[in-house]
C-alpha atoms as a PDB file:
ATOM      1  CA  UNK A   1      22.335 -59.996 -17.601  1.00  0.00           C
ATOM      2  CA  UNK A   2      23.855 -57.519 -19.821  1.00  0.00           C
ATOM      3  CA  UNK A   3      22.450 -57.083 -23.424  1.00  0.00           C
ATOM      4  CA  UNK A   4      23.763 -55.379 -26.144  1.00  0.00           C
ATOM      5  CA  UNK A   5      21.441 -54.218 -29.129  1.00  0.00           C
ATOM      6  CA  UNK A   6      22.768 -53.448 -32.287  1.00  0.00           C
ATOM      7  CA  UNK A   7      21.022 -51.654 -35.185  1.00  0.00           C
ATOM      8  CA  UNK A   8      21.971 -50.704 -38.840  1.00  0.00           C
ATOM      9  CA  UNK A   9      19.591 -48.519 -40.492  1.00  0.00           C
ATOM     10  CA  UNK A  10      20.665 -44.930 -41.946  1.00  0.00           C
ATOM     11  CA  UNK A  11      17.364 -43.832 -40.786  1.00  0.00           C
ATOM     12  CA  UNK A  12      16.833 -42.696 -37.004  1.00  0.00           C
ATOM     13  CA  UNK A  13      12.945 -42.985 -37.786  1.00  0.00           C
ATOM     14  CA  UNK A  14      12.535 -47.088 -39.002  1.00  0.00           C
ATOM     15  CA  UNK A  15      11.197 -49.234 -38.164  1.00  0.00           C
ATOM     16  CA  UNK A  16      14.484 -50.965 -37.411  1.00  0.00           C
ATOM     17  CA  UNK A  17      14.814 -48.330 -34.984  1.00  0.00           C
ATOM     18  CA  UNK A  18      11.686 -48.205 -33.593  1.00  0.00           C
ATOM     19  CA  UNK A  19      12.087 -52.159 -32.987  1.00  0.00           C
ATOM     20  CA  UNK A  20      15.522 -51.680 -30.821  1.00  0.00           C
ATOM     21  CA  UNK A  21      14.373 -48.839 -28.922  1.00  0.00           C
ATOM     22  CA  UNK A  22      10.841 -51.062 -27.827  1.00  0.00           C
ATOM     23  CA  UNK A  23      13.275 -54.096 -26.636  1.00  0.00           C
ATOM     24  CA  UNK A  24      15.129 -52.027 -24.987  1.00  0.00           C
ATOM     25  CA  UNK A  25      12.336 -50.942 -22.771  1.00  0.00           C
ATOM     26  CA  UNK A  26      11.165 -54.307 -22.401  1.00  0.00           C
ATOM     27  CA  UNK A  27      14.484 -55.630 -20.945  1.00  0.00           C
ATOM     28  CA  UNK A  28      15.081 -54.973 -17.201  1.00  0.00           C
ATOM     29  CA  UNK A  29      16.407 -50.814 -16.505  1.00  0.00           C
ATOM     30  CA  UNK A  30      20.043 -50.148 -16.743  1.00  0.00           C
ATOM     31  CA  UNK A  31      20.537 -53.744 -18.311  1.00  0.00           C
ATOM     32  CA  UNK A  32      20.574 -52.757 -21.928  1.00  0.00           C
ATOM     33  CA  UNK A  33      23.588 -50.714 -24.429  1.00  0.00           C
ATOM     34  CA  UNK A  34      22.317 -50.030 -27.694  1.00  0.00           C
ATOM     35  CA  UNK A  35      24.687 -49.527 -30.905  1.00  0.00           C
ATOM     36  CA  UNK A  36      23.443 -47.544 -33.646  1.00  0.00           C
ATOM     37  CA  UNK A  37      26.257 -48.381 -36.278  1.00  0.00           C
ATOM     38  CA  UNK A  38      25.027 -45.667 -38.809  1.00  0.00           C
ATOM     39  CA  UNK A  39      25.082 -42.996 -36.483  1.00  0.00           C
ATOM     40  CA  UNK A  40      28.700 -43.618 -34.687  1.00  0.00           C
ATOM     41  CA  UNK A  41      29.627 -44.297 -38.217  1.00  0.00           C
ATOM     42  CA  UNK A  42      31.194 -47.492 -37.738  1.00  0.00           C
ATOM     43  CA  UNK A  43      33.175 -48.093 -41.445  1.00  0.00           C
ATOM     44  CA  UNK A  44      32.196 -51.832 -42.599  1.00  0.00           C
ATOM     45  CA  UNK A  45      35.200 -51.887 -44.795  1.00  0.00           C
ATOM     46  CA  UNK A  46      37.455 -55.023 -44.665  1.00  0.00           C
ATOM     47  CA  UNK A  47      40.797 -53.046 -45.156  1.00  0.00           C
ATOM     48  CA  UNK A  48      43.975 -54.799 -45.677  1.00  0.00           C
ATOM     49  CA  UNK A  49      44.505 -54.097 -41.322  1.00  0.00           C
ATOM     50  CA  UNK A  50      42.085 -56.153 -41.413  1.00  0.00           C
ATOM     51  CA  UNK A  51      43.169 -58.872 -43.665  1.00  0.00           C
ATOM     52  CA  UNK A  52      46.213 -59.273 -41.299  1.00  0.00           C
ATOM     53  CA  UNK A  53      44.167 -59.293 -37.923  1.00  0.00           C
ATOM     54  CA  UNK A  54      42.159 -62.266 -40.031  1.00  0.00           C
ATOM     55  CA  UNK A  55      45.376 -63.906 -40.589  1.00  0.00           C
ATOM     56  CA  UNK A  56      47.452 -63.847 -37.717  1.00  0.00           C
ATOM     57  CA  UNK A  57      44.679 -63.377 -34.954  1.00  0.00           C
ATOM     58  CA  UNK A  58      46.519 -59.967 -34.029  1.00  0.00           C
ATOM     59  CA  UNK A  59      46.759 -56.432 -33.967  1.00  0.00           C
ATOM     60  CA  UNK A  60      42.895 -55.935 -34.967  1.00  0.00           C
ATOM     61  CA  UNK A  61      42.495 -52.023 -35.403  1.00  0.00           C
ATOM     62  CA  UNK A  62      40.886 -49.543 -32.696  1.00  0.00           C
ATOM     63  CA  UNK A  63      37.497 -49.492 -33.948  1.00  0.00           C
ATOM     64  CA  UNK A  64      37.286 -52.883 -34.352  1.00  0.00           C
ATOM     65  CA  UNK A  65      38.879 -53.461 -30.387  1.00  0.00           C
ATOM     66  CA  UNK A  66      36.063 -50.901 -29.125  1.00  0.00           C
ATOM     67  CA  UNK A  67      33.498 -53.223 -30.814  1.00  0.00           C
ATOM     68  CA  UNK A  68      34.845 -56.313 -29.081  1.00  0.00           C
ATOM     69  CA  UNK A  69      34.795 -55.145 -25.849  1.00  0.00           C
ATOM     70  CA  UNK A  70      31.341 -54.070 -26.001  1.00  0.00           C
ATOM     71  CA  UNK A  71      30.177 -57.743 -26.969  1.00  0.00           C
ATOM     72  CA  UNK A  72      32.688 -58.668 -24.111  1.00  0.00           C
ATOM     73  CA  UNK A  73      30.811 -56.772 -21.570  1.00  0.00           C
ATOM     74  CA  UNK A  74      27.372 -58.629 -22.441  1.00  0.00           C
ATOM     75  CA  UNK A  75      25.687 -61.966 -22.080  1.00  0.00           C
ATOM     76  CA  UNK A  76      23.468 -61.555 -24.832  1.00  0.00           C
ATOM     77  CA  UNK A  77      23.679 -59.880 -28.085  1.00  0.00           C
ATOM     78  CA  UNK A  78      20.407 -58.505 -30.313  1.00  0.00           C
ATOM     79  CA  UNK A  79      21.043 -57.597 -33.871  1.00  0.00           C
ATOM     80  CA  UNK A  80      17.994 -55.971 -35.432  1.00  0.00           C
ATOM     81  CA  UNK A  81      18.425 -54.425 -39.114  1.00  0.00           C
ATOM     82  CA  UNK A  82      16.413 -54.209 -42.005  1.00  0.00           C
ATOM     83  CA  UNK A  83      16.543 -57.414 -44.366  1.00  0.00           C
ATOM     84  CA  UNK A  84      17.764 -56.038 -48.090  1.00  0.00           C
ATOM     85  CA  UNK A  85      17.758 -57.918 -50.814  1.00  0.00           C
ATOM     86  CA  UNK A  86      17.540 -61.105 -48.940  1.00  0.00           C
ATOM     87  CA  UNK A  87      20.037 -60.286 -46.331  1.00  0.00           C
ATOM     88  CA  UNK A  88      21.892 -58.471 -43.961  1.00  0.00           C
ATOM     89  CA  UNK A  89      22.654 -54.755 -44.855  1.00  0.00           C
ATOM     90  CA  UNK A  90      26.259 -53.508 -46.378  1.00  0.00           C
ATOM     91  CA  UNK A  91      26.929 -52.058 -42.830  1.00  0.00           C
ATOM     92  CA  UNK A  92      26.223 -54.987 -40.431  1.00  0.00           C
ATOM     93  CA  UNK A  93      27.787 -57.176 -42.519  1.00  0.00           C
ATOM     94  CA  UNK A  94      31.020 -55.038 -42.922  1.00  0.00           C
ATOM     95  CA  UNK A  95      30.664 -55.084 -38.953  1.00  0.00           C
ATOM     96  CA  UNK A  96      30.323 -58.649 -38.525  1.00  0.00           C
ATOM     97  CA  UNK A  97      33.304 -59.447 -41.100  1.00  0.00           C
ATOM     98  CA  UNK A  98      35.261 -56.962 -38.824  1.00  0.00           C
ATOM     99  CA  UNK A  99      34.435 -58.025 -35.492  1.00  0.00           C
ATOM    100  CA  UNK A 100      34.008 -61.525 -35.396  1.00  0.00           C
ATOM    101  CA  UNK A 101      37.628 -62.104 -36.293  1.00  0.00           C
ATOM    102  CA  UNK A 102      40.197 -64.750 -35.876  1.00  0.00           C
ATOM    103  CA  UNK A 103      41.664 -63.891 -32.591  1.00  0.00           C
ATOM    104  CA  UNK A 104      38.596 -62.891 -30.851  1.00  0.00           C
ATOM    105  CA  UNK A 105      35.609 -64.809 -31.970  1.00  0.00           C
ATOM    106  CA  UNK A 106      37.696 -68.083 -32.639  1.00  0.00           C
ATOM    107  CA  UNK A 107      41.171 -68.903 -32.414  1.00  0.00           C
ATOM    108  CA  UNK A 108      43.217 -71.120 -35.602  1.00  0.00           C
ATOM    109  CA  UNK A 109      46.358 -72.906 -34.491  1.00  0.00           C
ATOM    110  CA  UNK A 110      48.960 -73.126 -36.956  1.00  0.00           C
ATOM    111  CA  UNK A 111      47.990 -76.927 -37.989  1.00  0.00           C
ATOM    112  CA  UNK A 112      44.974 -75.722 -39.216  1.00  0.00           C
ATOM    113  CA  UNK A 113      43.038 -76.697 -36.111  1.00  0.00           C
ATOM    114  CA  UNK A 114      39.899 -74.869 -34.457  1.00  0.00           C
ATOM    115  CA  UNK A 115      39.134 -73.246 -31.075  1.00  0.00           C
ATOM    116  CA  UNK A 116      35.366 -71.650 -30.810  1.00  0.00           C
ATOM    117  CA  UNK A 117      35.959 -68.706 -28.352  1.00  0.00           C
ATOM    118  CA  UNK A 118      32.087 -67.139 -27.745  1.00  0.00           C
ATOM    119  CA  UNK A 119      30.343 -69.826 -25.414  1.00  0.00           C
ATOM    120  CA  UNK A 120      29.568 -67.111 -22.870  1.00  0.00           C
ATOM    121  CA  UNK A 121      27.824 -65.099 -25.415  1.00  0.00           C
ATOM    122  CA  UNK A 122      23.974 -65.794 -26.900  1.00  0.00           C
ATOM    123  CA  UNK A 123      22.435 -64.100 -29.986  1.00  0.00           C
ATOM    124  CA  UNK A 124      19.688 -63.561 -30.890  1.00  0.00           C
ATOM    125  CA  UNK A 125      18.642 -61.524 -34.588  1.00  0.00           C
ATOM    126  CA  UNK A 126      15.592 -59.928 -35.055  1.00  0.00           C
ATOM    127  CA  UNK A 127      15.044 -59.223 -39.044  1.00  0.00           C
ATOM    128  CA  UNK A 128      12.499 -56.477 -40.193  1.00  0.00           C
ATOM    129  CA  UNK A 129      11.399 -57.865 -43.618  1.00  0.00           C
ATOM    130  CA  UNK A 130       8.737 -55.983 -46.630  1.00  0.00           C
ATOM    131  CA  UNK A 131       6.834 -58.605 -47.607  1.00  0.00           C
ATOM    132  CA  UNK A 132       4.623 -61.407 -45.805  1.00  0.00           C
ATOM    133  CA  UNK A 133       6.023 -64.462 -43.684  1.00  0.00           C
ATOM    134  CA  UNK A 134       4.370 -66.915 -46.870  1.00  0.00           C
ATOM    135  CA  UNK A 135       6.596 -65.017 -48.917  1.00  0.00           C
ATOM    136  CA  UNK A 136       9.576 -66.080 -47.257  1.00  0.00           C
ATOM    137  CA  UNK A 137       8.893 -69.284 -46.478  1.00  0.00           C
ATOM    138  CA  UNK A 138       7.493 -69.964 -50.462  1.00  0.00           C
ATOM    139  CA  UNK A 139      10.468 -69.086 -51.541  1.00  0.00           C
ATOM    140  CA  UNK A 140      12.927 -70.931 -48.979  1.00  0.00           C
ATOM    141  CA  UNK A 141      14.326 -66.955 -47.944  1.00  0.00           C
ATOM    142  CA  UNK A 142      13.394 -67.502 -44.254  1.00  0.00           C
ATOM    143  CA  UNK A 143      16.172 -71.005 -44.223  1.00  0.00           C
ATOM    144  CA  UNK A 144      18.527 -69.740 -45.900  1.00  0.00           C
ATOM    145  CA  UNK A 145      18.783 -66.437 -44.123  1.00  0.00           C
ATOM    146  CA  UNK A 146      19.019 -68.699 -40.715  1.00  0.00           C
ATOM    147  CA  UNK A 147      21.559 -70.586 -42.043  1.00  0.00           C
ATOM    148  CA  UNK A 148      24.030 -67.755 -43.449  1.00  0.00           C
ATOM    149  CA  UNK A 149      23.357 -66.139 -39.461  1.00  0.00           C
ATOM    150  CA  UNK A 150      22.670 -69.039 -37.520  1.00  0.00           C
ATOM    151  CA  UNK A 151      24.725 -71.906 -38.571  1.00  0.00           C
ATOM    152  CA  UNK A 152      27.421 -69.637 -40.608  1.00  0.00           C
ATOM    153  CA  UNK A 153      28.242 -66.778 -37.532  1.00  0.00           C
ATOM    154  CA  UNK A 154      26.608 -67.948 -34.492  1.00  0.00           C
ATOM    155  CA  UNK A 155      27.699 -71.873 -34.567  1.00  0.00           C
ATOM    156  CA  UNK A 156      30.813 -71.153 -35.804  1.00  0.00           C
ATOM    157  CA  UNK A 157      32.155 -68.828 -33.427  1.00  0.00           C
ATOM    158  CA  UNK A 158      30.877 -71.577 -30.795  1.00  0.00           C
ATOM    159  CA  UNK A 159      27.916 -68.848 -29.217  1.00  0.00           C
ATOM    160  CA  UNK A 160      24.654 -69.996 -28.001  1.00  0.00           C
ATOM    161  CA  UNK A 161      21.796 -69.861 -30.337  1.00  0.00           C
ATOM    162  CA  UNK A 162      18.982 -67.334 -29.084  1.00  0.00           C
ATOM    163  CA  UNK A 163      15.926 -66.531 -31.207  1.00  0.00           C
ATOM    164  CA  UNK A 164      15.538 -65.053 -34.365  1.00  0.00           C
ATOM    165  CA  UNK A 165      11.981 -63.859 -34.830  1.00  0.00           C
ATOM    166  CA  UNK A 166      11.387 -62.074 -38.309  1.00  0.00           C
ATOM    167  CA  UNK A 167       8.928 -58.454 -38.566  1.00  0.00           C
ATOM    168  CA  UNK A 168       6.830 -59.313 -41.855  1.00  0.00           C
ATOM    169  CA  UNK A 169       4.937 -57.017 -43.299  1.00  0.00           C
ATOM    170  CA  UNK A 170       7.297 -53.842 -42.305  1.00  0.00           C
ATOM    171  CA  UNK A 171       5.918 -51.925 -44.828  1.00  0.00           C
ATOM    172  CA  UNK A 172       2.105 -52.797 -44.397  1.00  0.00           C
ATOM    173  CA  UNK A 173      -0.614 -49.926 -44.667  1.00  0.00           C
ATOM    174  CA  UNK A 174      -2.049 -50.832 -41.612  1.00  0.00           C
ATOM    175  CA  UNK A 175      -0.272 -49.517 -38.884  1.00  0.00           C
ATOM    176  CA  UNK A 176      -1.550 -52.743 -36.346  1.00  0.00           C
ATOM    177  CA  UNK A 177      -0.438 -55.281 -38.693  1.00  0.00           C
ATOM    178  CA  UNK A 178       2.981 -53.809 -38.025  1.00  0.00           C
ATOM    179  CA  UNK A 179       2.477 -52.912 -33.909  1.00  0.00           C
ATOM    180  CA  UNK A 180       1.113 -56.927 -33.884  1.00  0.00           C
ATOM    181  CA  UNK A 181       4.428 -57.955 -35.445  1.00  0.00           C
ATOM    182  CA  UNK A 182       6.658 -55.640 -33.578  1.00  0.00           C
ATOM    183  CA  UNK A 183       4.924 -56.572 -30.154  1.00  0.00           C
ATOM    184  CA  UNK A 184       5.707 -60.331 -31.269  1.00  0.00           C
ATOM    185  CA  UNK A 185       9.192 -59.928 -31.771  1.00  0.00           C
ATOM    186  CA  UNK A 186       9.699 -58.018 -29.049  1.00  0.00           C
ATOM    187  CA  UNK A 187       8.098 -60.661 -26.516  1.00  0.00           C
ATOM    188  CA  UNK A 188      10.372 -63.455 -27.759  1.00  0.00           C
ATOM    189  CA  UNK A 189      13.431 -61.980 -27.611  1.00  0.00           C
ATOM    190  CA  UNK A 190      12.907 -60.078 -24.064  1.00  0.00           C
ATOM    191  CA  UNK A 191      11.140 -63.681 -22.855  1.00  0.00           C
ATOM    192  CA  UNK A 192      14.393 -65.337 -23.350  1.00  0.00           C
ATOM    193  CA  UNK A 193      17.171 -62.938 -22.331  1.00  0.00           C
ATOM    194  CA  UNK A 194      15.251 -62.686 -18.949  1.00  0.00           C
ATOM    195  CA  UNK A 195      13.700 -66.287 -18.928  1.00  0.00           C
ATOM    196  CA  UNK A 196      17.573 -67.935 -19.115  1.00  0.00           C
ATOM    197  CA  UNK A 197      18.695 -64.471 -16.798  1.00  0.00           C
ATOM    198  CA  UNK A 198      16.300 -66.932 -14.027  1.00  0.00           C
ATOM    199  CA  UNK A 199      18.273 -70.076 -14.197  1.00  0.00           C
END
């Protein structure tokens, strides 16, 4: 089952990074494309091309084609990325605004009506967060983030529902706090791409 892992972090060496790259070894040989949208450069900018791709569910620019297809090609999709201020960086949510477009990832008739268009596709998020789980759940951070993702992209668009298993402590001292989370993650997300790949 084809996965597609996508990453936005400006730095090759995170932990974001680090994350993707272990998943990706954990997930069946030849199975797995990973996206690095800092380093292709994908712009996150909703341009006024844009706008009308939004509005008439046509004519969405090249980059934003070349994205769609890749999604297209997999079953399952991974975002990992570094949680900042409380959400989803600048660049993965420029990508998402971009990608997951009228047209593509749902269709509106002209009575205002509907049509969900990603049922084939499941995904799954993987957030690298600074400070503790307690934190986040304290605070109500950890709900709300799965509700702007979960409810707001993934339901929408009609998509399947994977896991989303947060990294705490990304910026511990202790290097085995971090391995412990990382290891965590990485076992849930793996489990079920290649649990539901049996069925």
């Amino acid at each position: 089952m084809p996965t597609l892992i996508v990453t936005a972090h400006p730095d090759p060496d995170s932990l974001t990074h680090h994350v993707a790259e272990e998943l990706r070894a954990a997930l069946p040989e030849g199975s797995v494309e990973t996206v690095d949208l800092a380093a292709e450069g994908f712009d996150p900018r909703f341009t006024l091309a844009d706008r009308q791709t939004y509005r008439t569910g046509a004519g969405a620019p090249h980059d934003v084609v070349a994205e769609q297809q890749r999604i297209d090609r997999a079953t399952d999709l991974v975002l990992v990325f570094p949680v900042w201020w409380w959400s989803v960086p600048a660049l993965l949510k420029g990508w998402i605004d971009r990608v997951f477009v009228n047209g593509w990832a749902f269709d509106v008739d002209p009575d205002g009506g509907l049509r969900r268009t990603l049922g084939r596709l499941t995904i799954h998020f993987v957030p690298v967060a600074g400070d503790d789980a307690g934190v986040w759940d304290r605070h109500g951070y950890r709900a709300a983030l799965r509700t702007q993702i979960e409810h707001g992209i993934v339901d929408f668009c009609g998509a399947r529902r994977g896991v989303t298993v947060f990294v705490h402590d990304s910026e511990h001292e202790d290097a085995t706090v971090r391995a412990q989370a990382v290891a965590a993650a990485v076992g849930a997300v793996s489990r079920s791409i290649v649990d539901r790949s049996r069925d």
